[in-house]
Each structure stands twice: as structure tokens, then as C-alpha cells.
C-alpha atoms as a PDB file:
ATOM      1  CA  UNK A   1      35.213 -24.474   7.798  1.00  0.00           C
ATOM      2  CA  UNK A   2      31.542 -25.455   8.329  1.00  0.00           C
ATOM      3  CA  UNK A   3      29.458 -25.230   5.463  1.00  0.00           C
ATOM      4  CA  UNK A   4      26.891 -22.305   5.184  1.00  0.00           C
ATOM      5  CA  UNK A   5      23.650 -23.223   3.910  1.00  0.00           C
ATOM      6  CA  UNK A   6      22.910 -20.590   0.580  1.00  0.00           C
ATOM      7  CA  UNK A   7      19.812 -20.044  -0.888  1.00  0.00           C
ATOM      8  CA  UNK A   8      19.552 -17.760  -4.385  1.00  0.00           C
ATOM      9  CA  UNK A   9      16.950 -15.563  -4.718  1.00  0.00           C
ATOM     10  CA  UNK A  10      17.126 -13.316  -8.326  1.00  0.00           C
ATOM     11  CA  UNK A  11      20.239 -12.161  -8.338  1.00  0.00           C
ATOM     12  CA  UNK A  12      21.512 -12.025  -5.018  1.00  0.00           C
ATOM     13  CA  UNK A  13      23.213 -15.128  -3.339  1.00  0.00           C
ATOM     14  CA  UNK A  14      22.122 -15.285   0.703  1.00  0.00           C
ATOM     15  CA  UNK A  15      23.181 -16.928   3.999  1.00  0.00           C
ATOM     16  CA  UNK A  16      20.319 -18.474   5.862  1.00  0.00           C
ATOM     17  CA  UNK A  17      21.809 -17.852   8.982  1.00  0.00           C
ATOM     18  CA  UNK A  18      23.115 -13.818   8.557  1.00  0.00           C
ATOM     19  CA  UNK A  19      21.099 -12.720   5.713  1.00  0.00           C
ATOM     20  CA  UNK A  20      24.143 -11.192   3.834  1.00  0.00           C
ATOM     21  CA  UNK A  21      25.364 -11.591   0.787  1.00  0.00           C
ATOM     22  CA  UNK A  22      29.514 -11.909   2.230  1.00  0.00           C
ATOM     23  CA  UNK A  23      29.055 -10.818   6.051  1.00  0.00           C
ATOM     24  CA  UNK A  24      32.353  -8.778   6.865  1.00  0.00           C
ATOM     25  CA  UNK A  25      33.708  -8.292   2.627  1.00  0.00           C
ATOM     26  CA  UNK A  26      32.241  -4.742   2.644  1.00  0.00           C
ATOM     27  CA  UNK A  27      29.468  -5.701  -0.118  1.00  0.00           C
ATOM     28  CA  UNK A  28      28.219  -1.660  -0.282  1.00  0.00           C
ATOM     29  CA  UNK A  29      24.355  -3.162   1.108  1.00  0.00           C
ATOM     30  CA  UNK A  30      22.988  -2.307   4.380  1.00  0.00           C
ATOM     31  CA  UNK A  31      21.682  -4.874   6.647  1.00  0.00           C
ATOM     32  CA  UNK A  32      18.015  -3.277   6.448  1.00  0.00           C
ATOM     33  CA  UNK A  33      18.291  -2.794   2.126  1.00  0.00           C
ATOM     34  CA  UNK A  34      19.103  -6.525   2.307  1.00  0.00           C
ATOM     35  CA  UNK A  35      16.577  -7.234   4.350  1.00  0.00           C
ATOM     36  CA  UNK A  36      13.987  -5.488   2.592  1.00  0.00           C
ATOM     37  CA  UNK A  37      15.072  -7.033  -0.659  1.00  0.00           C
ATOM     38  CA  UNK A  38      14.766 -10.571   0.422  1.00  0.00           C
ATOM     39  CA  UNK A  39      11.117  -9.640   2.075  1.00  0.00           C
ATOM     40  CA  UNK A  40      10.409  -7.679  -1.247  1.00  0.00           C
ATOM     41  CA  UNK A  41      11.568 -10.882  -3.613  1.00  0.00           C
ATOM     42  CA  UNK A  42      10.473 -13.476  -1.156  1.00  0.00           C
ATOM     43  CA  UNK A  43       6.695 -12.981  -2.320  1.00  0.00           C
ATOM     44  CA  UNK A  44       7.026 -14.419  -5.477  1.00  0.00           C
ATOM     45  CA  UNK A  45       9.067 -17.332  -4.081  1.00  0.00           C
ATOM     46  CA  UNK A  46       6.555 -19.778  -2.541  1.00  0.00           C
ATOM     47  CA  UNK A  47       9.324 -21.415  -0.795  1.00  0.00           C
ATOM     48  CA  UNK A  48      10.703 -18.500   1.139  1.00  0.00           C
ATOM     49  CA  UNK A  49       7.245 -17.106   2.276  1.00  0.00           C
ATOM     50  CA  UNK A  50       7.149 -19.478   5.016  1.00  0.00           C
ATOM     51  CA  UNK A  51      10.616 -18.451   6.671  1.00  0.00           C
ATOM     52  CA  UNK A  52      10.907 -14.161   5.419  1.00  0.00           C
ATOM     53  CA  UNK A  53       7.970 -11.542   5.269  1.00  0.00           C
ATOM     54  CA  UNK A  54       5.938 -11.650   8.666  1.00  0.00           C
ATOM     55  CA  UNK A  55       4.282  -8.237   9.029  1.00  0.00           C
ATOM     56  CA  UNK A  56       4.391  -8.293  12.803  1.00  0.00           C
ATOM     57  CA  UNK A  57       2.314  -9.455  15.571  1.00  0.00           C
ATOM     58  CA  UNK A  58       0.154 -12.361  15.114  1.00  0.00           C
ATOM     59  CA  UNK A  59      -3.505 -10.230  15.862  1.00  0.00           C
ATOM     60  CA  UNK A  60      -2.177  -6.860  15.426  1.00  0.00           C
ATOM     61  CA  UNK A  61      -2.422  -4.203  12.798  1.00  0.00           C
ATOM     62  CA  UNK A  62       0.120  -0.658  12.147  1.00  0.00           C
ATOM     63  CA  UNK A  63      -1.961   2.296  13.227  1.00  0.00           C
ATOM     64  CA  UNK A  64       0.352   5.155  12.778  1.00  0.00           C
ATOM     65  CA  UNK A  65       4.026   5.519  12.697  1.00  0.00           C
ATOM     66  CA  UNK A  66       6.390   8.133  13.899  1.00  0.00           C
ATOM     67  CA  UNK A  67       9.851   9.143  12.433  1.00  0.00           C
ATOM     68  CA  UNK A  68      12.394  11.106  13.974  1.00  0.00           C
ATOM     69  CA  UNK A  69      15.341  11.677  11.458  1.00  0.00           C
ATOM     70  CA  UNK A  70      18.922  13.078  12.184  1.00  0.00           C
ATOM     71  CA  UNK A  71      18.173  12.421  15.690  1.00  0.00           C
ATOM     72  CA  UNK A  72      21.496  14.223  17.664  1.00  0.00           C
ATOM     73  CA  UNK A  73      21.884  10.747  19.367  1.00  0.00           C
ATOM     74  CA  UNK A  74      24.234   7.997  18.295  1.00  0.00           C
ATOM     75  CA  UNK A  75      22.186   4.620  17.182  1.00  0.00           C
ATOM     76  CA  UNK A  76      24.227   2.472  19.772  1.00  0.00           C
ATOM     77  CA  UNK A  77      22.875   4.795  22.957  1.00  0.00           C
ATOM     78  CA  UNK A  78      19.472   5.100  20.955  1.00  0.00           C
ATOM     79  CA  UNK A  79      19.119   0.815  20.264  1.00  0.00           C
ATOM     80  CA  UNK A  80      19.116   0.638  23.957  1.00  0.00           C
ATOM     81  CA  UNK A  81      16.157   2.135  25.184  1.00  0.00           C
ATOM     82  CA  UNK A  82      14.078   1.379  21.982  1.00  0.00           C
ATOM     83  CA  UNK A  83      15.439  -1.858  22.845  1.00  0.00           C
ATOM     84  CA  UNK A  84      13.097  -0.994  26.782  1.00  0.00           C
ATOM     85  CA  UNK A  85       9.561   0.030  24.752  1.00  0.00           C
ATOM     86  CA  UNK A  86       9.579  -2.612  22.283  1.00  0.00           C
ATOM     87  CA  UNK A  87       6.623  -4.466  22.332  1.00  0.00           C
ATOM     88  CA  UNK A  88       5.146  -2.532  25.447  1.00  0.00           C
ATOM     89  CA  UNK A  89       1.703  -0.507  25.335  1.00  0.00           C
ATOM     90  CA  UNK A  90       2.286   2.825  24.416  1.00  0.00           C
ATOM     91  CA  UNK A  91       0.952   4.705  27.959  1.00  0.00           C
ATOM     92  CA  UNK A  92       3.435   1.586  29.707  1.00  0.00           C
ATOM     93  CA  UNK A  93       6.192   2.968  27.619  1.00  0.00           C
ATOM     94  CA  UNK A  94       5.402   6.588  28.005  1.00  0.00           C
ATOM     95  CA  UNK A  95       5.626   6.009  31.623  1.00  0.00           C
ATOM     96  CA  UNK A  96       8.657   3.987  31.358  1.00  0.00           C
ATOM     97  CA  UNK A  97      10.564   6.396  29.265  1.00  0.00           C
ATOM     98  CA  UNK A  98       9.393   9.216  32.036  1.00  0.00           C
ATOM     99  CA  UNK A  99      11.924   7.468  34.471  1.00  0.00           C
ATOM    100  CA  UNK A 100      14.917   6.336  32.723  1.00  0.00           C
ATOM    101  CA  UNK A 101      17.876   8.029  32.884  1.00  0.00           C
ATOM    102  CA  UNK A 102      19.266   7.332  29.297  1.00  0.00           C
ATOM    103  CA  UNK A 103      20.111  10.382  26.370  1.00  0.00           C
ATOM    104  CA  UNK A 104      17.582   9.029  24.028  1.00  0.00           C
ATOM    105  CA  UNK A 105      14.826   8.344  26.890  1.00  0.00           C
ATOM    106  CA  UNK A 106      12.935  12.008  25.667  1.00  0.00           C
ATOM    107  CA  UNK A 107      13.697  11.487  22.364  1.00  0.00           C
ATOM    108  CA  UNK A 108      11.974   8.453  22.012  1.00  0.00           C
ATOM    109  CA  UNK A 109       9.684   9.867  24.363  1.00  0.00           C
ATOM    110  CA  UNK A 110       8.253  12.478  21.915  1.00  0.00           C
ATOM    111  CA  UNK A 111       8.102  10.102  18.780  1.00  0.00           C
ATOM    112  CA  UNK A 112       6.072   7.621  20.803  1.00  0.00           C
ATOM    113  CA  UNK A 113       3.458  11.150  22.083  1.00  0.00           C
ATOM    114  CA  UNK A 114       3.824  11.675  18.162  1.00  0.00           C
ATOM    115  CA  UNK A 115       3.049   8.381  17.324  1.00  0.00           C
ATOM    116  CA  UNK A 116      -0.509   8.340  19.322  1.00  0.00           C
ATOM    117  CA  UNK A 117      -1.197  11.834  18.145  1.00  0.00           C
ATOM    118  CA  UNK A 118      -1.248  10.532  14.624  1.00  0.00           C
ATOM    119  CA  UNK A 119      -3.153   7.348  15.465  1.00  0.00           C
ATOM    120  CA  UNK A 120      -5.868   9.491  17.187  1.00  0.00           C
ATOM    121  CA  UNK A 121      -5.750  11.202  13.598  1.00  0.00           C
ATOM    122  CA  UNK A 122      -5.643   8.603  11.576  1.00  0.00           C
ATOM    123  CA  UNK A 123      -8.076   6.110  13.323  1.00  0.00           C
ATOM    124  CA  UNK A 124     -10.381   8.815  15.531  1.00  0.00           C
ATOM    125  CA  UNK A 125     -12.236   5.562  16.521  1.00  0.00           C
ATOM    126  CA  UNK A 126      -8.986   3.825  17.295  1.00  0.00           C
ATOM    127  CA  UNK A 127      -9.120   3.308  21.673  1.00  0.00           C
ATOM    128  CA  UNK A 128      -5.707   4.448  22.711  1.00  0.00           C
ATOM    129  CA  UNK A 129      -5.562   2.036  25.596  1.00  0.00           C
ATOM    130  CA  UNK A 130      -4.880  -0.880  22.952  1.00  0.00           C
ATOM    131  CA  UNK A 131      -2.340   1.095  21.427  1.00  0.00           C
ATOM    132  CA  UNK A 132       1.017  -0.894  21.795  1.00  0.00           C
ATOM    133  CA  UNK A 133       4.655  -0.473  20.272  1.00  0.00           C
ATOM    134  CA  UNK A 134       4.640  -2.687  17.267  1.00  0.00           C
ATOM    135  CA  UNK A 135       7.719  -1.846  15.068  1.00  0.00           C
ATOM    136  CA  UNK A 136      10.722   0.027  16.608  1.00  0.00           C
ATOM    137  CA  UNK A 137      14.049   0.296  15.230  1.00  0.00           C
ATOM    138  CA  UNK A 138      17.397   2.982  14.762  1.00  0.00           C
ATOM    139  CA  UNK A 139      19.322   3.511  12.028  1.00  0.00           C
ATOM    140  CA  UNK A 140      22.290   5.465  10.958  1.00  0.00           C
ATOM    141  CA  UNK A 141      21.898   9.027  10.062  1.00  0.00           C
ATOM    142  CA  UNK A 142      24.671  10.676   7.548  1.00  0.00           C
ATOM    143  CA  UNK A 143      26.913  12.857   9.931  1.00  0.00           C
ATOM    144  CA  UNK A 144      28.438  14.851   7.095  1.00  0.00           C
ATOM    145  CA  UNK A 145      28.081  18.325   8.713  1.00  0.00           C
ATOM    146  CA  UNK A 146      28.668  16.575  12.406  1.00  0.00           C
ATOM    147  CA  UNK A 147      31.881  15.628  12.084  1.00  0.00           C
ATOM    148  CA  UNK A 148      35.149  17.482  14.354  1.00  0.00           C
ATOM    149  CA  UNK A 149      38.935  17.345  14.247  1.00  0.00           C
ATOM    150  CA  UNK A 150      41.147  17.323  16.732  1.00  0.00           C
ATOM    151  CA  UNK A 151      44.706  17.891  16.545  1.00  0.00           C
ATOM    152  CA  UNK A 152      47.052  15.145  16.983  1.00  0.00           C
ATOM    153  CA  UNK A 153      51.247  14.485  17.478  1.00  0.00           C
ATOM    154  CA  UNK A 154      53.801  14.966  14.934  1.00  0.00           C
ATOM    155  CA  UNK A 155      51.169  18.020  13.168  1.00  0.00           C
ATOM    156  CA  UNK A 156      48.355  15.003  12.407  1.00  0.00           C
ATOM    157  CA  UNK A 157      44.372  14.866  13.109  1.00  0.00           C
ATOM    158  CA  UNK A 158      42.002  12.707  13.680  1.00  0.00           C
ATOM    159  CA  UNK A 159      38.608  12.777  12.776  1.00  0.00           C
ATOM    160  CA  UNK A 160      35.882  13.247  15.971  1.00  0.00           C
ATOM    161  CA  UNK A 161      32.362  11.298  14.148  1.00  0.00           C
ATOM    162  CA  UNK A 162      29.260  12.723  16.137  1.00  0.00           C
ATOM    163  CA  UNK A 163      26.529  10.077  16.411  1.00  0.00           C
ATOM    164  CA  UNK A 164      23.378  10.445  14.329  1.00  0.00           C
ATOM    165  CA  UNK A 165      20.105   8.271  14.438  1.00  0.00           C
ATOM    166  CA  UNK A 166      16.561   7.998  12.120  1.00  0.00           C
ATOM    167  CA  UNK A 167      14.551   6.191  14.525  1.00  0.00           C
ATOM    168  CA  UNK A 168      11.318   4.650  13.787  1.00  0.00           C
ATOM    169  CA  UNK A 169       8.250   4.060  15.768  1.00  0.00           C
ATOM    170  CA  UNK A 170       5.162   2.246  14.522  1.00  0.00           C
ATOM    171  CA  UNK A 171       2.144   1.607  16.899  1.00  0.00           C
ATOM    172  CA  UNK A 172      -0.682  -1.668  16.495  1.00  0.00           C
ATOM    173  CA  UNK A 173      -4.266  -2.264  17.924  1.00  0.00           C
ATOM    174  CA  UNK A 174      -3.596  -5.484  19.996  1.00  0.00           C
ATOM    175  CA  UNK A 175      -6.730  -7.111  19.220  1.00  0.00           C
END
């Protein structure tokens, strides 16, 4: 087995190359906690700033952000076409998200509309056409009141798990 190069960081032991603690051993932590512990620790580690903690875009700033939680959409169908906007101008994305033919296309649709409402509240003085998609991302929603049964042989059931999604928009000024 190759060897996996480990750094320590408080109290949590990390691979370089996954960022988890024991990738696949069920360690209760969520990619994105993990994540934001490492970025959250990192700061007082001179070492690590280098490699963890990048706020986005070099030139670019957060206007406003948009959430949309318990989304009815499952986060695999909804990664894909936040996956399309990513990075895109906001009235490119709008237009974009007018035309595809994907569940979560008007969901993410509205967030971004949301998104630029709140940056023309936010920032009045902010000019929309440099308005671009900084930060997107999806995560899981808890789907305790969306789950179904379905009846199974020999008197059994199965559990039917109805997709739910927080997704997360965040707009910069390109400068």
C-alpha cells in the first residue's frame, strides 16, 4: 500500500490528498464540516495557509448570496446544473438556465434572480453587468418527513428516500 502523506492539525489527523480524517471508515464528519475545520484551523498554521483558505477568485469580492434550503430536488440531479453556472456571469447563467432541460434548471434559476435582487440591495451602486457566479455548491437536506415504503416479498418493505438539496449561490464583482 502506498504511503499517504498526513499532516496534523489540533486534533484532527488529515490526508493531503482527500482531506478526511479515514475516507470510507464512517468517521460521523461531513466532507464540507471537515473542510471548514481545516480552513478554520489553517489560519493559525503558517504552514498550511499557503495550500487551504483561498476565498475565491483572484480580483473578485462576495456581493450577496442566495440560499435555497430543502430544495424538493436530489443533490446528484441538482450538482449538475450548478455544475453549468459555475463561474459564469449571472445574466449568462440566467439565460443559460432559461434553456436547459434539467429538474433543478428553475430552481437554480430563482436563487440566482434572488441572488442579484439582494446584491442590488445590498450594494445599490453595485453594476449588475459585473455580477458573476462566484461560490455555488449543493448539499444534503434531512429527508425525515420525505421518506416512502413500499411493500416488498415474503410481507417485507423497503424504504423509498426522496432527494433533498440546500443549495447555495454566492455572486462577486469581477473587477
Amino acid at each position: 500500500m502506498g504511503e499517504r502523506n498526513l499532516f496534523r492539525l489540533r486534533e484532527w489527523t488529515f490526508c493531503v490528498k482527500c482531506a478526511l480524517p479515514s475516507p470510507g471508515k464512517g468517521s460521523g464528519k461531513s466532507l464540507s464540516l471537515i473542510w471548514a475545520a481545516v480552513t478554520a484551523l489553517a489560519i493559525d498554521d503558517d504552514s498550511v495557509v499557503s495550500s487551504v483558505g483561498t476565498t475565491g477568485p483572484e480580483g473578485s469580492q462576495m456581493v450577496s448570496k442566495a440560499i435555497a434550503r430543502f430544495a424538493r430536488l436530489s443533490p446528484r440531479k441538482a450538482r449538475v446544473v450548478v455544475d453549468l453556472v459555475r463561474g459564469r456571469q449571472a445574466g449568462e447563467a440566467l439565460q443559460l438556465l432559461e434553456f436547459t432541460a434539467k429538474s433543478g434548471a428553475p430552481v437554480l434559476k430563482k436563487i440566482i434572480e434572488s441572488a442579484v435582487a439582494n446584491a442590488r440591495t445590498q450594494a445599490p451602486g453595485v453594476d449588475l453587468d459585473t455580477l458573476f457566479v462566484e461560490t455555488a455548491f449543493v448539499d444534503k437536506a434531512p429527508n425525515k418527513h420525505m421518506r416512502r415504503w413500499r411493500p416488498r416479498a415474503m410481507g417485507r418493505a423497503t424504504r423509498i428516500q426522496k432527494g433533498m438539496s440546500h443549495i447555495t449561490v454566492e455572486l462577486g464583482v469581477r473587477d
